[in-house]
Protein backbone atom coordinates (compact mmCIF):
# COMPACT_ATOMS: atom_id res chain seq x y z
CA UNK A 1 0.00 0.00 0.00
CA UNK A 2 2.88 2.62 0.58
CA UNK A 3 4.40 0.96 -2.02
CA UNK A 4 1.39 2.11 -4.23
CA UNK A 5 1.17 5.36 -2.59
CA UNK A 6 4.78 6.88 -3.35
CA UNK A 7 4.73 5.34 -6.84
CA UNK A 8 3.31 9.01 -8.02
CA UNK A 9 4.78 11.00 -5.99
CA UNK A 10 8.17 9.56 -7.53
CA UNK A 11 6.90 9.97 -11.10
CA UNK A 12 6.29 13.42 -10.40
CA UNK A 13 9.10 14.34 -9.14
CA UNK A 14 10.38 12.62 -12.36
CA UNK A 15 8.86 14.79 -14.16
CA UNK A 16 9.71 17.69 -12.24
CA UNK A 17 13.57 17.33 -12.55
CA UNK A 18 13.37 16.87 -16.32
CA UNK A 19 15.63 18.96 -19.03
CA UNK A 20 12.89 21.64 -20.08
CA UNK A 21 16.15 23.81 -21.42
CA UNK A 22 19.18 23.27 -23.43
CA UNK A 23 22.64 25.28 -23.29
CA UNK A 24 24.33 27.59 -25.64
CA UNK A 25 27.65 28.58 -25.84
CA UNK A 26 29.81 30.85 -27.71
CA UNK A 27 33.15 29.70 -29.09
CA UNK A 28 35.81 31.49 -30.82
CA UNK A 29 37.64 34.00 -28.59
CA UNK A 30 39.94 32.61 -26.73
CA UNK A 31 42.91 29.65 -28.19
CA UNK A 32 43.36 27.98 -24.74
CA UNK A 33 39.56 26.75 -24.68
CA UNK A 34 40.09 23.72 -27.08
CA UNK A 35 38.42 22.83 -29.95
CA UNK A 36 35.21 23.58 -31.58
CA UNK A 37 34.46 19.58 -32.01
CA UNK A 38 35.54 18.79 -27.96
CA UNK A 39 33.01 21.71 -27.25
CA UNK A 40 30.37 19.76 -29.31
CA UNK A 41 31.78 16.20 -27.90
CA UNK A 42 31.20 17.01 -24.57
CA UNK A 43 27.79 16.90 -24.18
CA UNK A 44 27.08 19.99 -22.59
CA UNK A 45 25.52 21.93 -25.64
CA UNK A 46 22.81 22.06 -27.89
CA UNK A 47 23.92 25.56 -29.56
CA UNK A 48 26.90 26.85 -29.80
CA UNK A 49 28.03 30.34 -31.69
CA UNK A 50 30.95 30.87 -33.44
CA UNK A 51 32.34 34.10 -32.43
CA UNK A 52 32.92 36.33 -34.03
CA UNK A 53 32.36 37.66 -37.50
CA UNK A 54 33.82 41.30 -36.11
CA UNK A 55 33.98 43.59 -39.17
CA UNK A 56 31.32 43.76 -42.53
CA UNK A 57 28.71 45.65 -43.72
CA UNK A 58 29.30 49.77 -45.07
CA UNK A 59 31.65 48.61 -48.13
CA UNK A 60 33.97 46.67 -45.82
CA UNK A 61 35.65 43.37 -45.85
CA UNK A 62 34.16 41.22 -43.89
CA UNK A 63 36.86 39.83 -41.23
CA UNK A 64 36.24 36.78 -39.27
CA UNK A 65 38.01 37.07 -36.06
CA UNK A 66 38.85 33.24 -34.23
CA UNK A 67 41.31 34.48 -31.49
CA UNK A 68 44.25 31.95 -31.50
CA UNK A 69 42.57 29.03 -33.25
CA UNK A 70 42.95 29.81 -37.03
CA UNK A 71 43.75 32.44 -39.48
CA UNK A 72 41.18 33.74 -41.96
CA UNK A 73 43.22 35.59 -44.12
CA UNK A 74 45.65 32.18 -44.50
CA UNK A 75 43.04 30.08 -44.96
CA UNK A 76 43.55 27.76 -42.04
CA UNK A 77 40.08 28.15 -40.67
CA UNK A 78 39.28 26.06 -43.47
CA UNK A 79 39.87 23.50 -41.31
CA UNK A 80 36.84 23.76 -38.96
CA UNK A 81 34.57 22.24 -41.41
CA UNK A 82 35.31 18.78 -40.06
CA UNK A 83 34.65 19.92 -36.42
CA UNK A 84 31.52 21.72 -37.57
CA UNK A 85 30.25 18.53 -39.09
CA UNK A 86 30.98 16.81 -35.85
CA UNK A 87 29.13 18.78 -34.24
CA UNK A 88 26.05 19.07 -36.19
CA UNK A 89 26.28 14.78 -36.29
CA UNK A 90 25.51 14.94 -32.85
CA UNK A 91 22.95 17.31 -32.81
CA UNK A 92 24.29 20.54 -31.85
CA UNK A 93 23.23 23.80 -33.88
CA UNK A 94 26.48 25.60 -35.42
CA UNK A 95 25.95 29.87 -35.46
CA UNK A 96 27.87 32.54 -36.75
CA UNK A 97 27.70 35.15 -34.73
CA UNK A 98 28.02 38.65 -36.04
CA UNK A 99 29.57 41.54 -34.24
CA UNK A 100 30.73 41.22 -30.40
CA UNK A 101 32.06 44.01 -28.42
CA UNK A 102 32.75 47.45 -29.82
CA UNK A 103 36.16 46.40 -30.62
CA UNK A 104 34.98 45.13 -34.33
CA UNK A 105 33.78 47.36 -37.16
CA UNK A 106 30.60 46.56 -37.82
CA UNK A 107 27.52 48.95 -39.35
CA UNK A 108 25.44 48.57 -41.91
CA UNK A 109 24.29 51.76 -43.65
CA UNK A 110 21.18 51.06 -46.14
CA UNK A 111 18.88 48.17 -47.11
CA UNK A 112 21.01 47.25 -50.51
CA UNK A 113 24.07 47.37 -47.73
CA UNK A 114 22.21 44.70 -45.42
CA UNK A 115 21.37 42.27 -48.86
CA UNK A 116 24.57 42.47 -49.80
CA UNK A 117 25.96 40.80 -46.36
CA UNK A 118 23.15 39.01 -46.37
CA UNK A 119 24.21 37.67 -49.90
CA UNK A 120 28.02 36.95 -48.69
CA UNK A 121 26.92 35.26 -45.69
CA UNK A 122 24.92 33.05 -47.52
CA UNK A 123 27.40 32.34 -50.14
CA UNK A 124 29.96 31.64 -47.40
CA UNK A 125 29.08 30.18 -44.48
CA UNK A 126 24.75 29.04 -45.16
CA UNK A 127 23.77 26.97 -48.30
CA UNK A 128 25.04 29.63 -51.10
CA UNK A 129 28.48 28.87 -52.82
CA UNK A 130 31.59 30.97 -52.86
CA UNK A 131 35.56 30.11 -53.76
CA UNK A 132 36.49 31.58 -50.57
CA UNK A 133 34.35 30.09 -47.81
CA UNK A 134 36.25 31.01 -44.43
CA UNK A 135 35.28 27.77 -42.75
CA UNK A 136 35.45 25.59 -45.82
CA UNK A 137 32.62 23.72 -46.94
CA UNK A 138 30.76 23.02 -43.78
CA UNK A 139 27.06 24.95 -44.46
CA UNK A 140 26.13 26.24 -40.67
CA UNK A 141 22.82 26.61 -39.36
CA UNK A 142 22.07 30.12 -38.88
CA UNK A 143 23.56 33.70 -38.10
CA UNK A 144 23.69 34.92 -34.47
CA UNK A 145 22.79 38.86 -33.75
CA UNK A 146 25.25 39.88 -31.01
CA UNK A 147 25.08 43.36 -32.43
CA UNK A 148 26.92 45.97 -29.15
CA UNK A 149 27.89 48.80 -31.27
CA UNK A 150 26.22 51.03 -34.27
CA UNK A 151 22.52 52.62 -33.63
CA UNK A 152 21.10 49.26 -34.89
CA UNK A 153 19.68 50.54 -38.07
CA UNK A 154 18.97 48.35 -41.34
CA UNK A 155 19.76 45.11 -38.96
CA UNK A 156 16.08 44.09 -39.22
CA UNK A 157 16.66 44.14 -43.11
CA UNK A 158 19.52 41.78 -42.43
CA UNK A 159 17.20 39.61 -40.38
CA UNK A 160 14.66 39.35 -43.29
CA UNK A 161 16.83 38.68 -46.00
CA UNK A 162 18.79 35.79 -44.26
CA UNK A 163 15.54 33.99 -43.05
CA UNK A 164 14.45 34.58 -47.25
CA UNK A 165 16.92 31.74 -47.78
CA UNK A 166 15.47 29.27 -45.85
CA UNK A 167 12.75 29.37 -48.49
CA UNK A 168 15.74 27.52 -50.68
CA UNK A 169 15.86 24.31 -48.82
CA UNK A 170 17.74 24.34 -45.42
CA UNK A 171 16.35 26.56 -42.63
CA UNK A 172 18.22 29.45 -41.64
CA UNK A 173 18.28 29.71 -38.06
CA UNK A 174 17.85 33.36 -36.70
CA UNK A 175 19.54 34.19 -33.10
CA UNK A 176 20.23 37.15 -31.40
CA UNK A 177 21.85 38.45 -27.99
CA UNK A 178 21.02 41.59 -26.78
CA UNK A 179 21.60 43.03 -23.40
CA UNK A 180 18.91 43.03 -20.59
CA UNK A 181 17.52 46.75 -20.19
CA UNK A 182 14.93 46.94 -22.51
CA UNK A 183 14.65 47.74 -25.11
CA UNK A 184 17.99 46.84 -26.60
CA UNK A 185 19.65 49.80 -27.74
CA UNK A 186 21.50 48.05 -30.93
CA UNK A 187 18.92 45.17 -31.27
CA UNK A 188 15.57 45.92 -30.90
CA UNK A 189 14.24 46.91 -34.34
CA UNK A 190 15.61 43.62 -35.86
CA UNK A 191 14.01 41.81 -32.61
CA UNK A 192 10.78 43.65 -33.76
CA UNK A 193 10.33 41.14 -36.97
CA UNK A 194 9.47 38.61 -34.74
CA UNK A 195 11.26 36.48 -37.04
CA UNK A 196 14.42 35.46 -34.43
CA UNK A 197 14.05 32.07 -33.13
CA UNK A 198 16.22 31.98 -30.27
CA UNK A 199 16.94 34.93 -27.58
CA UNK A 200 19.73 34.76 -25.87
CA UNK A 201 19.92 38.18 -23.77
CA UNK A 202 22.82 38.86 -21.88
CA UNK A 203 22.27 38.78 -17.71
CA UNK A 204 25.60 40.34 -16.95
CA UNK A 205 27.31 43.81 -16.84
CA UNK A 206 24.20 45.34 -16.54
CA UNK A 207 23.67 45.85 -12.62
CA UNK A 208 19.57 47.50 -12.93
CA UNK A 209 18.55 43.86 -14.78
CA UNK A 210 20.77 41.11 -13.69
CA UNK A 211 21.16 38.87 -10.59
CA UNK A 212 22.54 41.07 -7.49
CA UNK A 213 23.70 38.67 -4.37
CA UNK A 214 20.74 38.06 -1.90
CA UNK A 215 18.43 39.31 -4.68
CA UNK A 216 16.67 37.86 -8.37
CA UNK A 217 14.35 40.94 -8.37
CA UNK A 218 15.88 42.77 -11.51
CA UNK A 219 16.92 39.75 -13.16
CA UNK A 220 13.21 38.01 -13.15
CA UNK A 221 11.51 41.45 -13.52
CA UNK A 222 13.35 41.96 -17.21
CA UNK A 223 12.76 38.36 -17.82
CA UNK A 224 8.98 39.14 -17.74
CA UNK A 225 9.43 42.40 -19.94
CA UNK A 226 11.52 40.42 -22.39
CA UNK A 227 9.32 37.26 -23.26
CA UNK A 228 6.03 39.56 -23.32
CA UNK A 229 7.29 42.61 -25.27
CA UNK A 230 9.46 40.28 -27.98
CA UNK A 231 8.08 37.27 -30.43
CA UNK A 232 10.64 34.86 -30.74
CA UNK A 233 10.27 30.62 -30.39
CA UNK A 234 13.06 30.52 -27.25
CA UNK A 235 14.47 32.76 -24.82
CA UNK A 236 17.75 31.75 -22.66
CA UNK A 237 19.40 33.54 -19.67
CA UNK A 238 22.80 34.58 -20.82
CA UNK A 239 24.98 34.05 -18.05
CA UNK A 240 28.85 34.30 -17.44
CA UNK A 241 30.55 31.31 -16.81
CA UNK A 242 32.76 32.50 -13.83
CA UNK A 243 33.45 35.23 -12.22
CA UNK A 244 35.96 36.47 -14.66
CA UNK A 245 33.94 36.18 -17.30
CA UNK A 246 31.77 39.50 -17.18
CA UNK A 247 32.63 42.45 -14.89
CA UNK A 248 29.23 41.69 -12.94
CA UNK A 249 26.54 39.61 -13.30
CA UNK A 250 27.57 36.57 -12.10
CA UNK A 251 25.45 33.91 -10.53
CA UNK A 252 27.26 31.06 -8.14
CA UNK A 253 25.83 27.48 -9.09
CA UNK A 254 23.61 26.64 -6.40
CA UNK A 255 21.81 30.39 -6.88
CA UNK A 256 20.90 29.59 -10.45
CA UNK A 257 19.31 25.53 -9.57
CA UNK A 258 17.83 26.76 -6.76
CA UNK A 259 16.54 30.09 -7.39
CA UNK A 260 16.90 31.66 -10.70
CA UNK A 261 15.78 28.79 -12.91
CA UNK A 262 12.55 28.03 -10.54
CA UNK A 263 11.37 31.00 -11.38
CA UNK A 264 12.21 31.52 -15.10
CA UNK A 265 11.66 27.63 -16.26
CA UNK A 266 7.69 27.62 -16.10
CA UNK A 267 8.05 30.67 -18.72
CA UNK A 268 6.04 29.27 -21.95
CA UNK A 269 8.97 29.86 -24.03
CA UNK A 270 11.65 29.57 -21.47
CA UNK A 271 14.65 27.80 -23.85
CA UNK A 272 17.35 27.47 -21.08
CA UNK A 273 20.91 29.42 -20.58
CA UNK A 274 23.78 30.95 -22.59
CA UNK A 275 27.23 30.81 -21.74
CA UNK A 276 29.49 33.12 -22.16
CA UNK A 277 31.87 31.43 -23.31
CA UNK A 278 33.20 28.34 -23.72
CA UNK A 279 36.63 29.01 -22.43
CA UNK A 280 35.43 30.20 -19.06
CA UNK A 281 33.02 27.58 -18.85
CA UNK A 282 35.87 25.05 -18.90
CA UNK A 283 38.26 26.46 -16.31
CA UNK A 284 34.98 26.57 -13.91
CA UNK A 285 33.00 23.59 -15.23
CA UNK A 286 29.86 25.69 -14.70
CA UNK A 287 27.45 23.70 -17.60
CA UNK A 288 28.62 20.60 -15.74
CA UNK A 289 27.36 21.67 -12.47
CA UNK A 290 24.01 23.48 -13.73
CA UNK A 291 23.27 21.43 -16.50
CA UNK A 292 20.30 18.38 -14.63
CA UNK A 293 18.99 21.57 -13.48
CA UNK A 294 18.69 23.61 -16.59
């Protein structure tokens, strides 16, 4: 009879400690994390961005910046196309992500500018065709928004002509990062399409919206703004990965399982976390620790 009785109870706690959410990860910035196919390998991820594509748009050659692992302008990042396949054999989404910190130099300056890197990522890194494809043949799975300089103009253009090519066979994935006070100041006329399938806003070095010790206030306040102002399939909580990661916004393991995600993971279209970034996360094993919870 107790026997009987617990049986539930045990299913639903089952239930209860389910993966609702996935993690994502960005890759790319730093040659002492390892490589892009041990990122993938590991289990950890179902997303991980590329980081970054740091200068195109207004006339310029695009540059894709990879830290210590390859060089572009050699050719040798030709060589992730194996690793890329690797990856997306196991299941894990490859991004490019476009932009990063105000370091690049990134704008885009009219609708015929945004088609036209629209047209050279597609003929480079999606399902187009181009004699010099940066990561070789490998076709990724969408483009990655982490847009933190320029006044954000003609980026929604870019957003609608990239998902245009999914009409020509493979789906273009559409991501985006933007920072937590909302609106975005560089993102939110391109989040305005409501064409962006995943939402990865960024928790940290923003003090009013991100987790502050003893309190989730801010942090779950902007989470409510975000998923019922923007229309997008998944949002995540962009964390940093350790301390040194982000000059503030980080959030110790045990706060996030036993805190932060209880009160973000009922969210309809709660998708999970971000990590920022892959190197961090493997000097503090962070996705490790959170990831049963996530």
């Amino acid at each position: 009879m107790a026997t009987n009785f617990l049986l539930p109870l045990l299913l639903l706690a089952l239930i209860a400690g389910s993966n609702a959410g996935s993690i994502a990860v960005y890759w790319g910035q730093n040659g002492n994390e390892g490589t892009l196919a041990d990122s993938c390998s590991s289990g950890l991820y179902s997303y991980v961005n590329i980081a970054f594509l740091t200068t195109f748009g207004n006339g310029q050659t695009p540059v894709l910046n990879l830290a210590g692992h390859c060089d572009p302008a050699t050719g040798t990042c030709t060589g992730l196309t194996s690793d890329i396949q690797s990856c997306q054999s196991q299941g894990v989404m490859v991004l490019l992500s476009l932009g990063g910190d105000s370091a690049g130099s990134y704008s885009l300056s009219s609708a015929d500018d945004a088609q036209n890197v629209a047209n050279y990522l597609w003929d480079n890194f999606l399902g187009g065709s181009s004699s010099s494809r940066p990561l070789g043949d490998a076709v990724l799975d969408g483009i990655d928004f982490d847009i933190e300089a320029t006044n954000g103009d003609f980026f929604d253009d870019l957003a609608e002509y990239l998902a245009q090519f999914s009409s020509q066979g493979k789906k273009v994935y559409l991501t985006a990062a933007p920072q937590c006070p909302y609106p975005d100041a560089h993102l939110n006329t391109a989040l305005q399409t409501g064409i962006f399938d995943y939402v990865w806003i960024q928790f940290y070095n923003n003090p009013p919206c991100q987790y502050s010790p003893g309190s989730i206030d801010n942090l779950t306040g902007a989470w409510s703004t975000w998923i019922s102002s923007v229309t997008a399939t998944k949002f995540f909580l962009g964390l940093p990965a350790s301390p040194d990661a982000a000059g503030s916004g980080y959030i110790p393991p045990d706060v996030l399982t036993s805190q932060v995600l209880p009160a973000i993971e009922g969210t309809a279209k709660y998708g999970g976390i971000m990590m920022w970034s892959r190197y961090y996360d493997v000097v503090n094993n962070y996705s490790a620790t959170v990831k049963s919870s996530v």
